[in-house]
Protein backbone atom coordinates (compact mmCIF):
# COMPACT_ATOMS: atom_id res chain seq x y z
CA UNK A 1 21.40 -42.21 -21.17
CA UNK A 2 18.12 -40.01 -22.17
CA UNK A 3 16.98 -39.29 -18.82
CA UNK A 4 20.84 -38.76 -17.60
CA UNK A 5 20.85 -36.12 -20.01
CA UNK A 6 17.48 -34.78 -18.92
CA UNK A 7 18.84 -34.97 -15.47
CA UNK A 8 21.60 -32.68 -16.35
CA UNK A 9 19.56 -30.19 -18.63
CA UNK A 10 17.19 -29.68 -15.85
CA UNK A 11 19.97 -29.27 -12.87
CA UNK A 12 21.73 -27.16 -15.50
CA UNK A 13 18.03 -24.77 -15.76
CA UNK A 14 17.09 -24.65 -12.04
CA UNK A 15 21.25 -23.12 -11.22
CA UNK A 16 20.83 -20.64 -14.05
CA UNK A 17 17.28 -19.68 -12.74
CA UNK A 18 18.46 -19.73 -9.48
CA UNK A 19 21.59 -17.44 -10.47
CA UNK A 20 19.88 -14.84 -12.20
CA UNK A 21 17.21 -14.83 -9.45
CA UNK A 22 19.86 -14.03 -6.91
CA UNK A 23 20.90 -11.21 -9.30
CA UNK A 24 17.89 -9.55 -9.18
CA UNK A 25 17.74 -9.52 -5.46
CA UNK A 26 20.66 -8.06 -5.52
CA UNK A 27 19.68 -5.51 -7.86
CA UNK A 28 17.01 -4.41 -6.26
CA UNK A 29 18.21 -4.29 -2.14
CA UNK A 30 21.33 -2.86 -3.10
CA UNK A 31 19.72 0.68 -3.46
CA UNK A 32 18.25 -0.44 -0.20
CA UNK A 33 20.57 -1.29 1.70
CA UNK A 34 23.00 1.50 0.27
CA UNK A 35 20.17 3.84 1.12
CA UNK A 36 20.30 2.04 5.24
CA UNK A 37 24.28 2.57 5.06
CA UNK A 38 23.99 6.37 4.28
CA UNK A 39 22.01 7.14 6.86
CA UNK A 40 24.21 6.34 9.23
CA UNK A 41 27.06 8.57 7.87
CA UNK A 42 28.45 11.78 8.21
CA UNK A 43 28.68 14.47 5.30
CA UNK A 44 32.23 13.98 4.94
CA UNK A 45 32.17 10.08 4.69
CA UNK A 46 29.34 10.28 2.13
CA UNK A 47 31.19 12.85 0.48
CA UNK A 48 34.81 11.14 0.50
CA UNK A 49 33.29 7.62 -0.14
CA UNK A 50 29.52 6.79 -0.71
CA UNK A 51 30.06 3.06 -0.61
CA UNK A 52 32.16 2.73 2.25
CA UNK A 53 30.99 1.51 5.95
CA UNK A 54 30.18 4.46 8.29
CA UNK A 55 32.82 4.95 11.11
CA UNK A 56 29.99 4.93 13.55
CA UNK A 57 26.54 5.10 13.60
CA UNK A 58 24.96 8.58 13.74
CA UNK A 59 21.80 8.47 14.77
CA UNK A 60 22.05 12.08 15.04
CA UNK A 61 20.26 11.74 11.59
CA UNK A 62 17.01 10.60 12.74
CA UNK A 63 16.97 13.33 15.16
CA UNK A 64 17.73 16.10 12.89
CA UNK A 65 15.42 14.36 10.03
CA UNK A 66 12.73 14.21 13.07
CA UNK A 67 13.13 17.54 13.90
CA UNK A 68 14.14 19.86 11.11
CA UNK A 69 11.58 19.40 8.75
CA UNK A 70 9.25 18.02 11.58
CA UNK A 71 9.09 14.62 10.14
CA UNK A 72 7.58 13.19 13.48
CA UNK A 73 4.33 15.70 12.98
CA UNK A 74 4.06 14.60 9.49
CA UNK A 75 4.40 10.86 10.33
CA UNK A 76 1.56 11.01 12.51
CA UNK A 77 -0.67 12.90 10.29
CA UNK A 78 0.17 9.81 7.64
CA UNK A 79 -0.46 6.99 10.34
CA UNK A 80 -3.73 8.32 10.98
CA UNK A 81 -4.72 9.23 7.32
CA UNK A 82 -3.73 5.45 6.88
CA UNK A 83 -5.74 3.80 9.45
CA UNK A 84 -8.95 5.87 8.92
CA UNK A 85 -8.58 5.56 5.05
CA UNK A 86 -8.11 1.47 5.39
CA UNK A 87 -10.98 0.98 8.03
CA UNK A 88 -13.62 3.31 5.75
CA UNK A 89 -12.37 1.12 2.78
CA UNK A 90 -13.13 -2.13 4.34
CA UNK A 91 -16.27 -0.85 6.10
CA UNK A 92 -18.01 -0.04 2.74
CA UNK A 93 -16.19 -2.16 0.30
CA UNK A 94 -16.36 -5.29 1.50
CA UNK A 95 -20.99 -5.35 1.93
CA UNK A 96 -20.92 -3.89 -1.50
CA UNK A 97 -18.88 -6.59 -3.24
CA UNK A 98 -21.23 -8.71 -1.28
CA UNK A 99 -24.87 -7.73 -2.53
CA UNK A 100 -22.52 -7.56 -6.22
CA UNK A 101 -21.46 -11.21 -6.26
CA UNK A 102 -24.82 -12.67 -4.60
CA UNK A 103 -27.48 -10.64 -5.36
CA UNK A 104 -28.36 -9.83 -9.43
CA UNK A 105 -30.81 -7.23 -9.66
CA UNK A 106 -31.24 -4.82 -12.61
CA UNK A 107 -28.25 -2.62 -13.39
CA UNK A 108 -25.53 -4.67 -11.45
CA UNK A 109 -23.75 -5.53 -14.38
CA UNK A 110 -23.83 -2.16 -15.50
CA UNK A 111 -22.27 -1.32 -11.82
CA UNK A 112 -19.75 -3.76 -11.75
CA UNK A 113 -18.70 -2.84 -15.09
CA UNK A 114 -18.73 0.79 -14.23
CA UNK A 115 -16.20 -0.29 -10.97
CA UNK A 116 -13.96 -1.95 -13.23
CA UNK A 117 -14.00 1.00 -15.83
CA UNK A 118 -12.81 3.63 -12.97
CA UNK A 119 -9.55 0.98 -11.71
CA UNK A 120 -7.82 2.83 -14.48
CA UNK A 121 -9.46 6.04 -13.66
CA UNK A 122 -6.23 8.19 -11.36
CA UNK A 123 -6.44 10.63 -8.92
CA UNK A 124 -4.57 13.28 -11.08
CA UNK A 125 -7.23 13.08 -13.78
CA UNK A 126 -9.80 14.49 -11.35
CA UNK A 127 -7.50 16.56 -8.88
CA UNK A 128 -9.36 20.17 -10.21
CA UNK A 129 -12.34 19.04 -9.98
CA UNK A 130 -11.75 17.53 -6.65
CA UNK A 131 -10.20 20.30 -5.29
CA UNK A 132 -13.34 22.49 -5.49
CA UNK A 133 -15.35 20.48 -4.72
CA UNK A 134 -13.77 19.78 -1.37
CA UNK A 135 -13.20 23.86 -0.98
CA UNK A 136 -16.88 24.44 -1.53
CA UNK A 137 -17.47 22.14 1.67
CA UNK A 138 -15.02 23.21 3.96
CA UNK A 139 -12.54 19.84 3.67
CA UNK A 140 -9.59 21.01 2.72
CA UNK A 141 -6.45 20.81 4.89
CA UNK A 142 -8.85 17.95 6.89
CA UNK A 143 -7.20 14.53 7.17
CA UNK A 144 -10.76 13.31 7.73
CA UNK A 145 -11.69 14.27 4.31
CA UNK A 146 -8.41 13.02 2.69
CA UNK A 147 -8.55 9.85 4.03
CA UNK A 148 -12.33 9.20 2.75
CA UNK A 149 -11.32 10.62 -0.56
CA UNK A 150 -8.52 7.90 -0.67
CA UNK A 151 -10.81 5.01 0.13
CA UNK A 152 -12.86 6.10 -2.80
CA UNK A 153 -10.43 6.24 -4.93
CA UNK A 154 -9.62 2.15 -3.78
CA UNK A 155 -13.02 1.43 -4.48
CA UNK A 156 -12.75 -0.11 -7.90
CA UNK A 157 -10.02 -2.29 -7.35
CA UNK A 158 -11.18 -3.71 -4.18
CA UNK A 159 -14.61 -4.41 -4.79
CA UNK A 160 -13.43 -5.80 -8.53
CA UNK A 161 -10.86 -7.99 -6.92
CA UNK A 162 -13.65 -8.87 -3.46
CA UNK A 163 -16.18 -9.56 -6.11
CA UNK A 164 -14.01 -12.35 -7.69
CA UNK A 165 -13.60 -13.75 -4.63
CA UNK A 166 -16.58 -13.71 -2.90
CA UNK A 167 -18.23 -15.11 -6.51
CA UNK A 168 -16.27 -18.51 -6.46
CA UNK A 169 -17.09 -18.82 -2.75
CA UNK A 170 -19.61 -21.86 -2.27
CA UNK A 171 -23.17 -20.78 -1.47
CA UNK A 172 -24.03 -23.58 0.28
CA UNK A 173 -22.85 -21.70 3.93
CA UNK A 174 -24.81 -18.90 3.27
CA UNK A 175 -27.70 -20.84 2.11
CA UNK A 176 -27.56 -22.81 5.55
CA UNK A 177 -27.26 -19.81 8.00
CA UNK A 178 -30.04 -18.64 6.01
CA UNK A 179 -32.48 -21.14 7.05
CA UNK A 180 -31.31 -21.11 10.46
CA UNK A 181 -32.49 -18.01 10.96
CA UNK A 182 -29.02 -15.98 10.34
CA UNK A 183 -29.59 -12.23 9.33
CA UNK A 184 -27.61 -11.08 5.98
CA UNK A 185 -25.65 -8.99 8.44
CA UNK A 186 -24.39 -12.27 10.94
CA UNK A 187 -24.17 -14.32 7.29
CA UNK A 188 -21.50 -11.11 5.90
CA UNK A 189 -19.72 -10.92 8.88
CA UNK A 190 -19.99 -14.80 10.44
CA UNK A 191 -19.09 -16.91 7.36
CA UNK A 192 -18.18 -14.48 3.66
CA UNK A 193 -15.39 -12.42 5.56
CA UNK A 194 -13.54 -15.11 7.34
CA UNK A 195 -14.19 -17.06 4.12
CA UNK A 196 -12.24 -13.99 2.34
CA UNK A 197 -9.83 -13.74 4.82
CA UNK A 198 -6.70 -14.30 2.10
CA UNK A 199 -8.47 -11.38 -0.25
CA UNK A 200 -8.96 -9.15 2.44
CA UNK A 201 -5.67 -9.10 3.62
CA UNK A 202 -4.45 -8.98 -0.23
CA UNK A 203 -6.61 -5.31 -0.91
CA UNK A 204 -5.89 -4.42 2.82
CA UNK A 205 -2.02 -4.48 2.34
CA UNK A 206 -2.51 -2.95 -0.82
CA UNK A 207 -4.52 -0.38 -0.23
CA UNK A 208 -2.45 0.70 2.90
CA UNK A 209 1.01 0.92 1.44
CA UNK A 210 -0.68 3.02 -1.09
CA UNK A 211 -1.93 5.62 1.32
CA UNK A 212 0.74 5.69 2.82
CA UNK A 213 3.23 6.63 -0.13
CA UNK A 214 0.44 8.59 -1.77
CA UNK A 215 1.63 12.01 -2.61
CA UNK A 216 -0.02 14.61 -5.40
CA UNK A 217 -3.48 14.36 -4.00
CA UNK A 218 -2.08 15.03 -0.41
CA UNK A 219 0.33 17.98 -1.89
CA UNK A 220 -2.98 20.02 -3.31
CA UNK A 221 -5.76 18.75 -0.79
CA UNK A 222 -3.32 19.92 2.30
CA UNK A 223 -1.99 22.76 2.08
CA UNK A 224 -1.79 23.87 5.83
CA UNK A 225 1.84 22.52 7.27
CA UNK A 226 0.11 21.21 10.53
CA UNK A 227 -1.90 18.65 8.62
CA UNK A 228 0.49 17.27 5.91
CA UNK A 229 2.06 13.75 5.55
CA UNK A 230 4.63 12.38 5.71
CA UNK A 231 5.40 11.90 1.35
CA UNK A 232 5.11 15.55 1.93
CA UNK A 233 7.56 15.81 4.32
CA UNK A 234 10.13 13.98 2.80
CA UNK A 235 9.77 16.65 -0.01
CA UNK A 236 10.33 19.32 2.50
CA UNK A 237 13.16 17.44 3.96
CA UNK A 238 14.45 17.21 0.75
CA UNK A 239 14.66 21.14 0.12
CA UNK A 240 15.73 21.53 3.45
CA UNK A 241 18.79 19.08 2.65
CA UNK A 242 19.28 19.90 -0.16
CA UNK A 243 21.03 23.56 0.53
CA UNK A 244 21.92 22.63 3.96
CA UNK A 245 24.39 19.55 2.15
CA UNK A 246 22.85 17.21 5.21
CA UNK A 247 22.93 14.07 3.39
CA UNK A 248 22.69 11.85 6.04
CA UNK A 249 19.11 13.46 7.19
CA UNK A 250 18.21 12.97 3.58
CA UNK A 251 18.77 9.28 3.37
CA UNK A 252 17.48 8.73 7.60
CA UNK A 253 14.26 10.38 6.15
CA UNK A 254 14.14 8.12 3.12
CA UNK A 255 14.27 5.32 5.77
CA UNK A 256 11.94 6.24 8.35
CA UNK A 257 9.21 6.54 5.19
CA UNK A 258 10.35 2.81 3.97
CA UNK A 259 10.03 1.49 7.38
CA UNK A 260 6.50 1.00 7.89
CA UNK A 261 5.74 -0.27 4.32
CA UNK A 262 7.93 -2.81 5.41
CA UNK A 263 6.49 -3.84 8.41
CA UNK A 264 3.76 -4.44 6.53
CA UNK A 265 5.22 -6.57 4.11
CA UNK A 266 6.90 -8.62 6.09
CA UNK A 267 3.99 -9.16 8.75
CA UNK A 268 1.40 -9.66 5.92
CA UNK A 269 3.44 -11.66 3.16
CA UNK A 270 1.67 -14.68 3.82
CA UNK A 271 -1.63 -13.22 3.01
CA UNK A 272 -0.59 -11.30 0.36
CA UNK A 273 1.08 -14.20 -1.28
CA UNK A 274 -1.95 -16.30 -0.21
CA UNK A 275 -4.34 -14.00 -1.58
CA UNK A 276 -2.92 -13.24 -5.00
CA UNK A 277 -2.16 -17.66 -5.30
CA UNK A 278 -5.97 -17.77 -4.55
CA UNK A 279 -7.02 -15.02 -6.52
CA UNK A 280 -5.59 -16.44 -9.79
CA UNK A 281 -6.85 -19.65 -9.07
CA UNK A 282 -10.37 -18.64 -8.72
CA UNK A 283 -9.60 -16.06 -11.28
């Protein structure tokens, strides 16, 4: 009779846990999916009723989202900024977490410490400073220069959350290649990386979704409209919108910025979910 009722109680738990999980996936695509509707609607069906179905579907949106606040420009500038930003990341992050975790020599605690200090350290804090600094060199409106100043800025967290990983990693591998002859270089690339595949892709996915929907650095480090991105030009579409009452650019704009941060997500879930399980385990 105990464990019927302990049968129950627990069915009962998992359908209200279930229920109010299904609520808050509601809750939260709803403004998505409202946001995907829109887009495909003409001002007067947005304006008569925002939550019905559009007649048709006007892609006429994209276009004029594309093309009157030159969305297509600005969406290249941001892939790029993206891609150069995530590779420079990687490229230094990842041997510096290395020599962290394996190799104690005086003043890496004081570094690592110093890492973890500046996670909470944000871009606005610095912007002034930043700003002429990058003027007295020549960087500004240079995607170069903004990409490299937002792998910096990913430094801490990446090699802080590397550093964990690559420190409960087994030495044993490394130790082996070592006496085989394997250079530091072949036992970095050869055995930690794939090793840290699921953290890699965790600060990768990270880091990249946060380039790409980075915006006040970008808004005072680019000031010429040729090399802006594209959280920039969604700003620009908005003023442009905004007096011209084209709603439906406004929301086809909104989408074309979600799109690739999805992509993302949904390609890399696995590893992101993988990496984060693994992190706290290790953690």
């Amino acid at each position: 009779m105990k464990r019927h009722k302990r049968n129950v109680k627990s069915i009962a738990a998992k359908i209200v846990l279930r229920i109010i999980m299904i609520l808050f996936t509601i809750i939260f695509l709803f403004p998505l999916i409202w946001n995907l509707i829109s887009s495909f609607k003409t001002n007067t069906e947005y304006l008569t009723n925002p939550y019905a179905l559009p007649s048709a579907l006007q892609l006429d949106n994209y276009i004029a989202a594309m093309e009157k606040a030159n969305m297509a420009s600005y969406f290249g500038n941001s892939v790029y900024v993206v891609i150069l930003a995530t590779i420079l990341l990687l490229l230094f992050a990842v041997p510096i977490s290395y020599v962290l975790a394996r190799y104690k020599f005086r003043g890496s605690k004081l570094i690592i410490t110093i890492y973890m200090g500046c996670i909470f350290l944000q871009a606005t804090y610095i912007m002034i400073p930043l700003f002429l600094q990058l003027k007295e060199i020549n960087a500004l409106n240079n995607l170069s220069a903004l990409s490299l100043v937002y792998a910096v800025m990913q430094f801490p967290f990446t090699i802080f959350t590397l550093h964990g990983f690559i420190s409960a990693l087994p030495s044993e591998y490394e130790e082996a290649a070592r006496i085989d002859g394997a250079s530091n270089f072949k036992i970095l690339t050869r055995i930690v990386v794939p090793l840290c595949k699921p953290g890699i892709s965790t600060v990768t996915m990270l880091a990249a979704m946060g380039f790409w929907n980075e915006y006040p650095l970008a808004l005072v480090l680019l000031t010429d409209e040729a090399q802006k991105t594209l959280p920039i030009g969604l700003a620009n579409l908005y003023e442009v919108q905004k007096y011209a009452t084209d709603w439906g650019a406004l929301f086809a704009g909104l989408i074309i910025v979600l799109i690739p941060t999805m992509i993302i997500y949904l390609f890399g879930q696995k590893y992101l979910l993988q990496g984060i399980g693994e992190g706290g385990l290790k953690g």
